[in-house]
Protein backbone atom coordinates (compact mmCIF):
# COMPACT_ATOMS: atom_id res chain seq x y z
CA UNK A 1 180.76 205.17 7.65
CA UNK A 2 182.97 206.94 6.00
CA UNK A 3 186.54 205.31 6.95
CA UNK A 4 187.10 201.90 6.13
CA UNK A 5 186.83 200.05 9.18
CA UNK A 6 189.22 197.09 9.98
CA UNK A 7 187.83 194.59 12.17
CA UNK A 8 189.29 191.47 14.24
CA UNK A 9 187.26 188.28 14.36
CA UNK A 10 188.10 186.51 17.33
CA UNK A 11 186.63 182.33 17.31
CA UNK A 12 187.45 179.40 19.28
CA UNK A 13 187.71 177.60 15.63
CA UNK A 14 188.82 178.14 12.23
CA UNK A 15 186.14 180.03 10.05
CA UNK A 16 185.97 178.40 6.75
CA UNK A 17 183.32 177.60 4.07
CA UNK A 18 184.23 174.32 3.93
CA UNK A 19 184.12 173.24 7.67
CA UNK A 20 181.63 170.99 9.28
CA UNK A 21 181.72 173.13 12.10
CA UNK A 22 178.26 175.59 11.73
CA UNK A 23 179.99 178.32 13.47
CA UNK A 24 182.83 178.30 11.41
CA UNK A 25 180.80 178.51 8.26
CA UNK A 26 178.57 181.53 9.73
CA UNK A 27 182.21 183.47 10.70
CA UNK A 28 183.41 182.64 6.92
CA UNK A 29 180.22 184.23 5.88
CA UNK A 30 181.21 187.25 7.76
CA UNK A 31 184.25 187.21 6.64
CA UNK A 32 183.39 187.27 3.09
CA UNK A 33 180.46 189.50 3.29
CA UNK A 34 182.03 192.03 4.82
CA UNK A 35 184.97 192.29 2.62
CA UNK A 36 182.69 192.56 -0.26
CA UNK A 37 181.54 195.62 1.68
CA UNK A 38 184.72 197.19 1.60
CA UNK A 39 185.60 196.52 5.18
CA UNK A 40 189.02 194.82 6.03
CA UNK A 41 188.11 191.80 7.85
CA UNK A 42 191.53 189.94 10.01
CA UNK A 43 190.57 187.13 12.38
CA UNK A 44 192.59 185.17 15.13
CA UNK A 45 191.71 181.74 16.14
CA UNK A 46 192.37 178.72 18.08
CA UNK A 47 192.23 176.22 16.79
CA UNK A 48 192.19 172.22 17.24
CA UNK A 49 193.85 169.53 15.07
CA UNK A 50 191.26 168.41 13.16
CA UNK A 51 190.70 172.09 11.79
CA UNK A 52 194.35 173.55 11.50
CA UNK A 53 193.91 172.85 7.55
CA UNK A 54 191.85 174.83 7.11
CA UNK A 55 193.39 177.99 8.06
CA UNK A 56 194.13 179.13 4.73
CA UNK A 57 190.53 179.16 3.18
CA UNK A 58 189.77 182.81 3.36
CA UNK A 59 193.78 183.55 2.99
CA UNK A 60 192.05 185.54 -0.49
CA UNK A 61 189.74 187.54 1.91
CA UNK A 62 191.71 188.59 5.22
CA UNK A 63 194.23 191.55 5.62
CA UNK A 64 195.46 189.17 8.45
CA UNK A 65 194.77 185.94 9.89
CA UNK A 66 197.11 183.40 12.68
CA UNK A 67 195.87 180.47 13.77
CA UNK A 68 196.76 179.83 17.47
CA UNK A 69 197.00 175.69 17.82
CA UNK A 70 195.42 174.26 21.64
CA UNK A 71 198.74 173.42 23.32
CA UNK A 72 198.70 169.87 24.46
CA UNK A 73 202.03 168.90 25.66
CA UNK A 74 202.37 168.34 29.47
CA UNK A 75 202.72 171.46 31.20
CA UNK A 76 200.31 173.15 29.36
CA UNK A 77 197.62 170.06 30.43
CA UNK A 78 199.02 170.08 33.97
CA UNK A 79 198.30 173.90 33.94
CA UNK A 80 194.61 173.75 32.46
CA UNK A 81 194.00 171.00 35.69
CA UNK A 82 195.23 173.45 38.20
CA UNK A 83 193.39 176.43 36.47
CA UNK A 84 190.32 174.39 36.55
CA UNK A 85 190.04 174.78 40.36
CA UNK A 86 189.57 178.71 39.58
CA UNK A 87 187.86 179.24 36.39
CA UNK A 88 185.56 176.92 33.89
CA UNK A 89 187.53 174.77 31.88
CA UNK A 90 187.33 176.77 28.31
CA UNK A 91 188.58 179.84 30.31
CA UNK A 92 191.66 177.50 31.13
CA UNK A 93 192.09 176.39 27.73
CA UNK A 94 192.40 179.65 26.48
CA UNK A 95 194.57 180.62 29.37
CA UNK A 96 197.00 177.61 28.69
CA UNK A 97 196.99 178.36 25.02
CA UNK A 98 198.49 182.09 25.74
CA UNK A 99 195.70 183.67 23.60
CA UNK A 100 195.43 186.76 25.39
CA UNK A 101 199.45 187.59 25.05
CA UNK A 102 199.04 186.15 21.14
CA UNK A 103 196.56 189.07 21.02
CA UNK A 104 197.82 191.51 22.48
CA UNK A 105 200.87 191.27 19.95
CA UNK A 106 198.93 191.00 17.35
CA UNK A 107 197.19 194.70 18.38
CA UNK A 108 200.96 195.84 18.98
CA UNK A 109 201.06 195.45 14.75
CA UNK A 110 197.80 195.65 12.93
CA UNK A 111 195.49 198.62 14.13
CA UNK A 112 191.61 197.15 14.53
CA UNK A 113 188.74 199.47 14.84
CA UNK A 114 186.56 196.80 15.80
CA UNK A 115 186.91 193.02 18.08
CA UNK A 116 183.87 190.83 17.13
CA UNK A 117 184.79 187.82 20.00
CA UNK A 118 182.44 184.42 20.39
CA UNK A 119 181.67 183.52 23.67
CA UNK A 120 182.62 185.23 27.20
CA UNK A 121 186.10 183.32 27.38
CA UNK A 122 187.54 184.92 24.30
CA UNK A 123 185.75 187.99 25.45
CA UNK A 124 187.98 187.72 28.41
CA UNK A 125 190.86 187.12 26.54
CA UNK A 126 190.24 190.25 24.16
CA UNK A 127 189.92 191.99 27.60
CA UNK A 128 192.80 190.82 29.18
CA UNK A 129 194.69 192.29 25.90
CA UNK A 130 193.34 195.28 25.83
CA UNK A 131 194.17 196.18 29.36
CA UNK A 132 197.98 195.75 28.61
CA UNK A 133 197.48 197.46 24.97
CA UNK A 134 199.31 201.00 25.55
CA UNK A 135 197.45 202.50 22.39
CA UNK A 136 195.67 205.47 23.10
CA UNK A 137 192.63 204.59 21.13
CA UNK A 138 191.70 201.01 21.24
CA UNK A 139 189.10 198.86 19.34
CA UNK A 140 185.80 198.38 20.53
CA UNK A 141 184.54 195.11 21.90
CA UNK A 142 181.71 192.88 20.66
CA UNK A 143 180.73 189.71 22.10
CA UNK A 144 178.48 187.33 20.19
CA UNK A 145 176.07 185.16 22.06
CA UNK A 146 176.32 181.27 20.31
CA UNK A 147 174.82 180.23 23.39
CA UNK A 148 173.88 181.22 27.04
CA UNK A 149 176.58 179.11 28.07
CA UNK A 150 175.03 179.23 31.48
CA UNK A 151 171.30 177.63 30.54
CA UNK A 152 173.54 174.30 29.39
CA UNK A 153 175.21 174.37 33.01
CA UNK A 154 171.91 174.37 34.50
CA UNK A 155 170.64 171.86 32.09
CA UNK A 156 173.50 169.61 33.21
CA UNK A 157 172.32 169.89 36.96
CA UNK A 158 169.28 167.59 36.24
CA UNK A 159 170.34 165.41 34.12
CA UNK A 160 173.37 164.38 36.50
CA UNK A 161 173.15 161.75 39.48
CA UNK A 162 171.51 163.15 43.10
CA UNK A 163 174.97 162.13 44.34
CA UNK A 164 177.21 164.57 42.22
CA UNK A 165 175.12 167.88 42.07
CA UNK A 166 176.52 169.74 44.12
CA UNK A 167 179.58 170.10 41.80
CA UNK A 168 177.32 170.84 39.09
CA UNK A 169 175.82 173.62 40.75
CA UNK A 170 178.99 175.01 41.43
CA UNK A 171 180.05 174.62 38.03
CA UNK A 172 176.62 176.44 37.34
CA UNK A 173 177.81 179.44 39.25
CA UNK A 174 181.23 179.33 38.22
CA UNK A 175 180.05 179.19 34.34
CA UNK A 176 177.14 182.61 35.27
CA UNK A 177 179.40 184.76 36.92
CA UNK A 178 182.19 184.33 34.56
CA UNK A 179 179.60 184.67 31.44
CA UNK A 180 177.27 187.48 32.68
CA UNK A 181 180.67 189.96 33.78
CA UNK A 182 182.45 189.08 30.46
CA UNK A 183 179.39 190.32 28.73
CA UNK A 184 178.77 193.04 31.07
CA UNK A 185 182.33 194.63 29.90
CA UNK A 186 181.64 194.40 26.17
CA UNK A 187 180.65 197.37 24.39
CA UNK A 188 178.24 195.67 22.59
CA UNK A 189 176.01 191.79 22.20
CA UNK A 190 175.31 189.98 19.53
CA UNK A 191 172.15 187.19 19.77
CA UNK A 192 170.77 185.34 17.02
CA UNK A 193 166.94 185.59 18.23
CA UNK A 194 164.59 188.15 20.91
CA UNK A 195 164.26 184.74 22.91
CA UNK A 196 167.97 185.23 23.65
CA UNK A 197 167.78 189.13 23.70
CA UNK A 198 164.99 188.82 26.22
CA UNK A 199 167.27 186.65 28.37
CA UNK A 200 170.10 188.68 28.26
CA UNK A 201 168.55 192.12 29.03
CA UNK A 202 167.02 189.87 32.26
CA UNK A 203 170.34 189.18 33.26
CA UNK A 204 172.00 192.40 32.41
CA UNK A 205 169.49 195.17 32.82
CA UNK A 206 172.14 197.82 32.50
CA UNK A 207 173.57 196.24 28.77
CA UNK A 208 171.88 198.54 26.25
CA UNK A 209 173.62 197.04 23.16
CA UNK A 210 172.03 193.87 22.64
CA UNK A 211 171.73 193.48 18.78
CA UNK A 212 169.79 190.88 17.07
CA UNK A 213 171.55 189.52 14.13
CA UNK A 214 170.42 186.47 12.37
CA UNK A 215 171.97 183.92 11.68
CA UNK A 216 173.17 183.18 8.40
CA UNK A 217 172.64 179.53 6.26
CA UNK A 218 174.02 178.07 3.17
CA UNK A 219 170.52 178.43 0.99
CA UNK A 220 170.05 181.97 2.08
CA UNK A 221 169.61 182.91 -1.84
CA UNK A 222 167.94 179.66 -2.88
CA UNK A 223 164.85 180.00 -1.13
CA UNK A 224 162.60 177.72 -3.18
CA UNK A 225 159.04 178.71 -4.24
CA UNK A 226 156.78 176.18 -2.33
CA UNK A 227 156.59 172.33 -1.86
CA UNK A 228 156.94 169.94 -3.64
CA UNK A 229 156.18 165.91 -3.14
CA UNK A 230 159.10 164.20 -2.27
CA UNK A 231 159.63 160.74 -4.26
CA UNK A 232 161.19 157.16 -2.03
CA UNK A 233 161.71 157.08 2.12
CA UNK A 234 164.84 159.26 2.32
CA UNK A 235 165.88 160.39 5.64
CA UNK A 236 168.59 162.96 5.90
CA UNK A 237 170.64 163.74 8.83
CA UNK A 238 173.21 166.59 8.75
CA UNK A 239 175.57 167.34 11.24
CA UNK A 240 179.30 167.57 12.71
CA UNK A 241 180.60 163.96 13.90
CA UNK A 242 183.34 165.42 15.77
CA UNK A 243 180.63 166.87 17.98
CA UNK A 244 180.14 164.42 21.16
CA UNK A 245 176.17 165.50 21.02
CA UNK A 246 175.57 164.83 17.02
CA UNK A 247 177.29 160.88 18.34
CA UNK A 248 174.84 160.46 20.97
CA UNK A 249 172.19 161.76 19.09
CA UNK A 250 172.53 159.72 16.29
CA UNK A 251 173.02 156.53 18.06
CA UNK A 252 169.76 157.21 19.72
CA UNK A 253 168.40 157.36 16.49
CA UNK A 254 170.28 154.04 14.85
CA UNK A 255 169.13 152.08 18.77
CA UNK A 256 166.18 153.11 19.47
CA UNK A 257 164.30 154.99 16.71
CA UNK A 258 165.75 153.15 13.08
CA UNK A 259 164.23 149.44 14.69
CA UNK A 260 160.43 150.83 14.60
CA UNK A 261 161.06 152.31 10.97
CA UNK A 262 162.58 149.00 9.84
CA UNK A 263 158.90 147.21 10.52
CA UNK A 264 156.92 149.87 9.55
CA UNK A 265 158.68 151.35 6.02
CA UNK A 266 160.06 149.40 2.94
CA UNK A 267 162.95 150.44 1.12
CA UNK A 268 164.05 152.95 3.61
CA UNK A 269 167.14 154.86 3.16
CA UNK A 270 169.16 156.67 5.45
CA UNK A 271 171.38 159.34 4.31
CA UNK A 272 174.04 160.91 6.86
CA UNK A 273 176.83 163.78 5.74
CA UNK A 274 179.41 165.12 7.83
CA UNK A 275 180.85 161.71 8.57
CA UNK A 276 184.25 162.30 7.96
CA UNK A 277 186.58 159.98 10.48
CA UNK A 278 186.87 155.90 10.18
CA UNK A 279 185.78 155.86 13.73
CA UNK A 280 181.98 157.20 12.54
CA UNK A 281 182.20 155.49 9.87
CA UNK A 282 182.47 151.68 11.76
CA UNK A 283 179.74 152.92 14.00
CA UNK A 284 177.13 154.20 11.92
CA UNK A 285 177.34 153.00 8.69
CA UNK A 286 177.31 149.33 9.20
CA UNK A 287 174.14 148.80 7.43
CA UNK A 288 173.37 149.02 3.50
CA UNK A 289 170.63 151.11 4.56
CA UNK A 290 172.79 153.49 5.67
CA UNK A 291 174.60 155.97 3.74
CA UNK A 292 177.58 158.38 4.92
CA UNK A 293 179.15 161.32 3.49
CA UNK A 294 181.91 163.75 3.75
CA UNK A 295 180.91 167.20 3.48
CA UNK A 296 180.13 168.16 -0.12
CA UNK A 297 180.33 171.27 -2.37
CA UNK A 298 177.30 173.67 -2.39
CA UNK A 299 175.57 172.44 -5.64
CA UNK A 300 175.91 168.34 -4.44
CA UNK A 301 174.71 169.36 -0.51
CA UNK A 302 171.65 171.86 -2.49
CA UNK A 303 170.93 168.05 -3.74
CA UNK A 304 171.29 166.25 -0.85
CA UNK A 305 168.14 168.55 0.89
CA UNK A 306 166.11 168.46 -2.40
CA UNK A 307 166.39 164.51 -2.95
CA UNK A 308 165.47 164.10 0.80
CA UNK A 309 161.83 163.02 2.03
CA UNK A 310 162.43 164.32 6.09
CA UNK A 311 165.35 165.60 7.77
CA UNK A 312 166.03 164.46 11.37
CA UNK A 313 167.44 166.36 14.17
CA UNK A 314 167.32 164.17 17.02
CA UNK A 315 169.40 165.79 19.34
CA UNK A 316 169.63 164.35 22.95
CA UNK A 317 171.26 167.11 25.13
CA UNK A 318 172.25 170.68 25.11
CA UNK A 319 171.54 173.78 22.75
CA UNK A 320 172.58 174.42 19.01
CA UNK A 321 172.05 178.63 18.55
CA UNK A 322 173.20 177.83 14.86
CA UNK A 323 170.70 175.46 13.43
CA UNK A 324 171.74 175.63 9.77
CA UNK A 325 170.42 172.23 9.25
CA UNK A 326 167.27 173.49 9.84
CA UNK A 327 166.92 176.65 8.21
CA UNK A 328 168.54 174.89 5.15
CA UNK A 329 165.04 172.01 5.40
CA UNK A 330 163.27 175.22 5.73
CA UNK A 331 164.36 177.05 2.73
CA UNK A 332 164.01 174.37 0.48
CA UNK A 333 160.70 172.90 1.47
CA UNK A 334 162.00 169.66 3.76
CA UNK A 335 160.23 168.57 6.53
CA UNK A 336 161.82 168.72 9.87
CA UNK A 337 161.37 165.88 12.34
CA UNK A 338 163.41 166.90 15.49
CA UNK A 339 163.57 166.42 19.76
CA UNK A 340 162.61 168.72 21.92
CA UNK A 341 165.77 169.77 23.02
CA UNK A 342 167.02 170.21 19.15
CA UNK A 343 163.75 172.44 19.20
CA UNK A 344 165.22 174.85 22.02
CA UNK A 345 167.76 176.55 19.52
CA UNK A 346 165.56 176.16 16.15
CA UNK A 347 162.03 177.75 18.02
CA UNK A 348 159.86 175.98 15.45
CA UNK A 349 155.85 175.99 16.26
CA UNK A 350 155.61 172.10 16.64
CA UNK A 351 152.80 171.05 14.45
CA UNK A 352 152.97 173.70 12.10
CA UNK A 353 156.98 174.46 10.98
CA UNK A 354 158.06 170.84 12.26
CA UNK A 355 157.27 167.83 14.28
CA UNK A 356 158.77 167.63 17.26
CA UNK A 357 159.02 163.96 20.05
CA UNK A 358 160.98 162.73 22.26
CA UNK A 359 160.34 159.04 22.48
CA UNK A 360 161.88 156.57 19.97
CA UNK A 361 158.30 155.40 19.53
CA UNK A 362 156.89 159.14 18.96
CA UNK A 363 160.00 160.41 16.97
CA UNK A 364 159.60 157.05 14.23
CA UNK A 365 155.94 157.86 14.14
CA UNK A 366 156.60 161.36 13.43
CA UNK A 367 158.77 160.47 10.56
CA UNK A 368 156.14 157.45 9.26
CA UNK A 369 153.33 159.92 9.01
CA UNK A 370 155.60 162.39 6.91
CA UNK A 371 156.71 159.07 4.50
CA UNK A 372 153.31 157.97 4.41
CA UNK A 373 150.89 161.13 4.15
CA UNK A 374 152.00 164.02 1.58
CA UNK A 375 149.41 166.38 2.97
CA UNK A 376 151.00 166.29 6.14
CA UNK A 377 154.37 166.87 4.67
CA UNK A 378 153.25 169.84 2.70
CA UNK A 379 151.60 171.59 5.44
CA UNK A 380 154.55 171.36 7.68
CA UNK A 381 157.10 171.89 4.71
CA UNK A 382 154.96 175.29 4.07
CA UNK A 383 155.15 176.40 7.72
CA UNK A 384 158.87 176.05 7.61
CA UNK A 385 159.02 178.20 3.88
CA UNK A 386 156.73 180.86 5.48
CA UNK A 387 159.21 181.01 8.68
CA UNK A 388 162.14 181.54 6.94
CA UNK A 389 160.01 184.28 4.48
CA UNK A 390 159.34 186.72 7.40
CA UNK A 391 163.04 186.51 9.14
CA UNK A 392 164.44 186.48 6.15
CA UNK A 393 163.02 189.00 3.65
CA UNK A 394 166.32 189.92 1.98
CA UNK A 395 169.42 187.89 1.66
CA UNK A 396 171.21 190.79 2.98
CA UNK A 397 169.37 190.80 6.15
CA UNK A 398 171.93 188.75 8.13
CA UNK A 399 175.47 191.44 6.87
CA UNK A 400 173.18 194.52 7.58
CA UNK A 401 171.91 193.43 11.00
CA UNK A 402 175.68 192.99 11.56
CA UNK A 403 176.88 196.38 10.30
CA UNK A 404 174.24 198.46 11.94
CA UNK A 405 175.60 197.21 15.23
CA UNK A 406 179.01 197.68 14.38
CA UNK A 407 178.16 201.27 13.16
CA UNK A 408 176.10 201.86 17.12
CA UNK A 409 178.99 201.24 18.92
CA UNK A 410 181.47 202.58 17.49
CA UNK A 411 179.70 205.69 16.92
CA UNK A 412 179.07 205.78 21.00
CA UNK A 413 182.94 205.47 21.48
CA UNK A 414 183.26 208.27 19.28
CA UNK A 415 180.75 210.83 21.07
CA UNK A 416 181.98 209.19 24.12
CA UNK A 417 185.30 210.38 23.36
């Protein structure tokens, strides 16, 4: 294009390189990326406590950037309960927070060409600005897909009690409607996969401008050359402790699925980063075989993957779209031993890019055959490196995926026009 194009990010977190938060590290990557390509790149997010510090990281990189903290004093809680009888509760949290108003001020002083929003609620809060935004020409609207927010509602149907279903269907409904017509008003979709695309275009026949964009992870440009043979029983585990499903996944693992590994391998070691709260740290590293770790700078997390024997990924419920932790084992020749359910956002062909079980007993014997037979761990090491070869043939695959979309919509406004 020939103008330089100023676009909005618009996140329910604070993107940053440094962040636990997978999300936050893809929308940094963006960020970044873009502004190398001579685009100015602002962003607005909301942000919890935990994450307000990092708000300056890309302060280098943005033309503009606020950080809009979740109100928690009492009438803003009192008001996210009563909204909660109308809309899901992250549409009330966004409501309570103001975010659309914030916004809408926001466009008042900084022209954007472009809104790039994750998920439907901050979709509907970039809509509910733009509505009130008395600007003759207004940005164009792109929603990114993290997750089909509505496939974890249904997923939360079953696994409930008989007794309490019905409210989980109607939470079910409530989450689909409010998704699918969010989505429906965007000028454009972002997924990270065709497996999404497919679902999307089911759901919204009419919604031409589903792009496929993949995601992006932190060895991108270290893809390694092939295997090689791991030395010791290192298991890795990476993830985000403030996330409720990396807690109960990896107490699953330290219950149920560390006792059968204790009998059956010597001098194990268990290595777990991300662990950055006391609170973690009393409840999962307790043991000397256990290891934790803050997050770490690239070159010391490169090591981390590369001094590993299997990498674990035993999720217990709901859907990562951003498995960096596995396209990282991937990319540098790691093994992946991960659930089923962990296996619904990475797609790997079980028995060829990864082994996948969902019994303690299957999941340890997964991991024992990878410690114990270095065939087996090249083969499935290989199928990961030749998975990541054909989506990723270029580094450059994940910004240009992203600009060609940008460039298809707002080319479409401008014929429209």
């Amino acid at each position: 294009m020939s103008k330089k194009l100023h676009i909005l990010f618009l996140s329910d977190f604070v993107p940053s390189p440094r962040s636990g938060s997978a999300a936050s590290q893809l929308y940094a990557y963006y960020i970044e990326g873009l502004r190398r390509r001579g685009y100015d790149v602002s962003f607005v997010a909301l942000a919890r406590a935990h994450e307000r510090h990092l708000a300056d990281d890309l302060l280098q990189q943005v033309t503009y950037r606020q950080v809009v903290p979740i109100a928690q004093d009492l009438f803003a809680r009192m008001g996210r309960l009563v909204r909660r009888v109308i809309d899901p509760a992250e549409y009330a949290l966004v409501h309570s927070s103001g975010l659309d108003s914030i916004l809408l001020d926001v466009m008042r002083r900084q022209r954007f060409d472009l809104i790039h929003a994750n998920h439907p609620w901050l979709v509907h809060a970039a809509r509910r600005a733009l509505r009130r935004l008395s600007n003759a020409v207004r940005p164009v609207l792109i929603g990114q897909v993290m997750d089909i927010i509505t496939a974890l509602r249904f997923q939360h149907i079953y696994s409930a009690p008989r007794a309490v279903r019905p409210l989980y269907l109607l939470s079910f409904a409530r989450a689909a409607y409010c998704e699918f017509i969010n989505y429906s008003l965007t000028d454009g979709l972002i997924v990270y996969n065709t497996k999404d695309a497919e679902v999307i275009k089911i759901l919204l026949p009419n919604s031409n401008n589903v792009f496929i964009s993949p995601t992006w992870f932190d060895f991108i440009e270290e893809i390694c050359d092939g295997y090689r043979e791991r030395k010791g029983n290192k298991i890795l585990f990476i993830g985000n402790f403030n996330d409720k499903r990396t807690k109960e996944g990896m107490a699953w693992f330290t219950d149920r699925v560390l006792p059968n590994l204790l009998q059956a391998i010597n001098n194990l070691e268990v290595n777990l980063v991300g662990v950055k709260d006391k609170k973690s740290e009393d409840v999962f590293c307790t043991k000397e075989y256990i290891k934790c770790y803050g997050y770490q700078n690239h070159s010391d997390f490169l090591a981390f993957y590369d001094s590993a024997s299997v990498l674990i990924f035993p999720l217990q419920f709901g859907r990562y779209s951003c498995h960096l932790k596995v396209l990282n084992a991937f990319a540098r020749g790691l093994p992946v031993v991960m659930t089923s359910w962990a296996n619904s956002g990475a797609e790997a062909v079980p028995g060829e890019e990864a082994l996948v079980a969902d019994t303690p007993e299957a999941f340890a014997e997964c991991i024992i055959r990878l410690l114990r037979d270095p065939a087996l761990a090249a083969r499935i090491a290989e199928g990961g490196l030749r998975r990541i070869r054909r989506e990723y043939p270029s580094p450059s695959v994940v910004l240009d995926s992203l600009e060609q979309a940008y460039q298809t919509v707002i080319t479409q406004k401008e014929y429209r026009r």
